[in-house]
Protein backbone atom coordinates (compact mmCIF):
# COMPACT_ATOMS: atom_id res chain seq x y z
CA UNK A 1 -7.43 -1.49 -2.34
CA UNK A 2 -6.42 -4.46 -1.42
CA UNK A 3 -8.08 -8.03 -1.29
CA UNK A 4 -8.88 -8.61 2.85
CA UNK A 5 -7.11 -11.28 4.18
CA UNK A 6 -8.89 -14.85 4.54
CA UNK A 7 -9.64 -16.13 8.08
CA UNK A 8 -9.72 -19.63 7.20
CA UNK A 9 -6.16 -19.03 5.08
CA UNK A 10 -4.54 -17.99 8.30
CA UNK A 11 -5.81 -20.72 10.38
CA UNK A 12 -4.74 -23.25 7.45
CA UNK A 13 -1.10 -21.64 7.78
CA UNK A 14 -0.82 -22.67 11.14
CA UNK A 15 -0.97 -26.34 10.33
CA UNK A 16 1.69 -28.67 9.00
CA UNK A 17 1.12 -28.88 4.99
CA UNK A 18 0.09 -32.88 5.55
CA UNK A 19 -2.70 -31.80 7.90
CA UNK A 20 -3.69 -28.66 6.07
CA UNK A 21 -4.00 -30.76 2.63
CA UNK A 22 -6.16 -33.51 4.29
CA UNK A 23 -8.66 -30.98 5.89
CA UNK A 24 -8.42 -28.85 2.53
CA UNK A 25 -9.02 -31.38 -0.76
CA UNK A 26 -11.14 -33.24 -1.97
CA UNK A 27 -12.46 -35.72 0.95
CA UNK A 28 -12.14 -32.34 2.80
CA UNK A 29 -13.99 -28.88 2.09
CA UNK A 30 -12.42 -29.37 -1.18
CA UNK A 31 -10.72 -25.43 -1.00
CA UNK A 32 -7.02 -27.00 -1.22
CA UNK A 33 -5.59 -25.10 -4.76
CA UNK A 34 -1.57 -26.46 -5.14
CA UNK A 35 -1.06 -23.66 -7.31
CA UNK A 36 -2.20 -21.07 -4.63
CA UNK A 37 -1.89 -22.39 -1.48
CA UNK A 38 1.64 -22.97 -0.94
CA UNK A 39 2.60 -19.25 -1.47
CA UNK A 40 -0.57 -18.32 0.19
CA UNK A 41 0.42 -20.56 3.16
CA UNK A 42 3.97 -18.87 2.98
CA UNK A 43 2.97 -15.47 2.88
CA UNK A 44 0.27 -16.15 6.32
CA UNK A 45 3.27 -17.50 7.99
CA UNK A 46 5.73 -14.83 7.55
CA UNK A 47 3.60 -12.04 7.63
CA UNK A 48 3.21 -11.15 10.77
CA UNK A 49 7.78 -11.83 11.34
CA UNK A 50 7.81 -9.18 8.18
CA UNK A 51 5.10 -6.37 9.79
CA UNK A 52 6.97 -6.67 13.58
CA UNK A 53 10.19 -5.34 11.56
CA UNK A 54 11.02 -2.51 14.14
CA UNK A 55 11.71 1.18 12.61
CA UNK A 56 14.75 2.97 13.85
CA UNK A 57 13.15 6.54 15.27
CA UNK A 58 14.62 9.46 13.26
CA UNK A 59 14.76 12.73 15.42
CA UNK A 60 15.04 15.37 12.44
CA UNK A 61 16.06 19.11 13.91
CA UNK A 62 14.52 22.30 12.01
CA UNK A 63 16.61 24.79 9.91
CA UNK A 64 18.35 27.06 11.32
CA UNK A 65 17.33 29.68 8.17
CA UNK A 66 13.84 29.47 6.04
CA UNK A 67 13.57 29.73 2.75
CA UNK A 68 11.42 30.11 -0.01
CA UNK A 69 11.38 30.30 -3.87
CA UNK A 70 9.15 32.84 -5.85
CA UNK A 71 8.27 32.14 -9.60
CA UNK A 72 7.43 34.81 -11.29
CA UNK A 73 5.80 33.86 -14.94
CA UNK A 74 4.89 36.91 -17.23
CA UNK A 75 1.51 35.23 -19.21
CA UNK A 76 1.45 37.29 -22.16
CA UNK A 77 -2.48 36.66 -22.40
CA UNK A 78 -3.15 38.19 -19.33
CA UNK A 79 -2.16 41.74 -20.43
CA UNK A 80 -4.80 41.97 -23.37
CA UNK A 81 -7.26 39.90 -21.93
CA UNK A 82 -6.49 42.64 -17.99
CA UNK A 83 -6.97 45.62 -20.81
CA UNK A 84 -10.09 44.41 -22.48
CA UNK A 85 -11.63 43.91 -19.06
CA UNK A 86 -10.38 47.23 -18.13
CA UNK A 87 -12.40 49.11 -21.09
CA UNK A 88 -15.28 47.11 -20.96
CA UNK A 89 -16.24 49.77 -17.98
């Protein structure tokens, strides 16, 4: 499952990196991570532009005919262990 998404992240992605990395480090609440927060920042921004994608609507008719396929497997167990169940009454 995945990790929930951070509340403060998101608001952080709404402000300009300058802002975002004097609220964030150290004379801030000290949360600002260079490695992570550029691609986190990224990712808050664009998320929302990359889940309003809109789906094209597929109308998919049904067969005209049906179908189905029928395996038949022959267990060669089944025969002796069928008889020996047979006799045992």
């Amino acid at each position: 499952m995945p990790k929930p998404l951070d509340p403060k992240c998101k608001l952080c992605a709404k402000l300009p990196t300058t802002q975002a990395k004097v609220l964030h480090r150290t004379a801030g609440d000290g949360c600002w991570n260079p490695k992570v927060c550029h691609n986190r920042r990224s990712f808050y921004r664009h998320r929302s532009q990359k889940n309003s994608a809109e789906i094209d609507s597929v109308t998919v008719e049904p067969p005209a005919t049906y179908f189905a396929v029928l395996y038949l497997s022959h267990l060669p167990h089944f025969k002796t262990y069928y008889e020996q169940y047979k006799n045992s009454y």
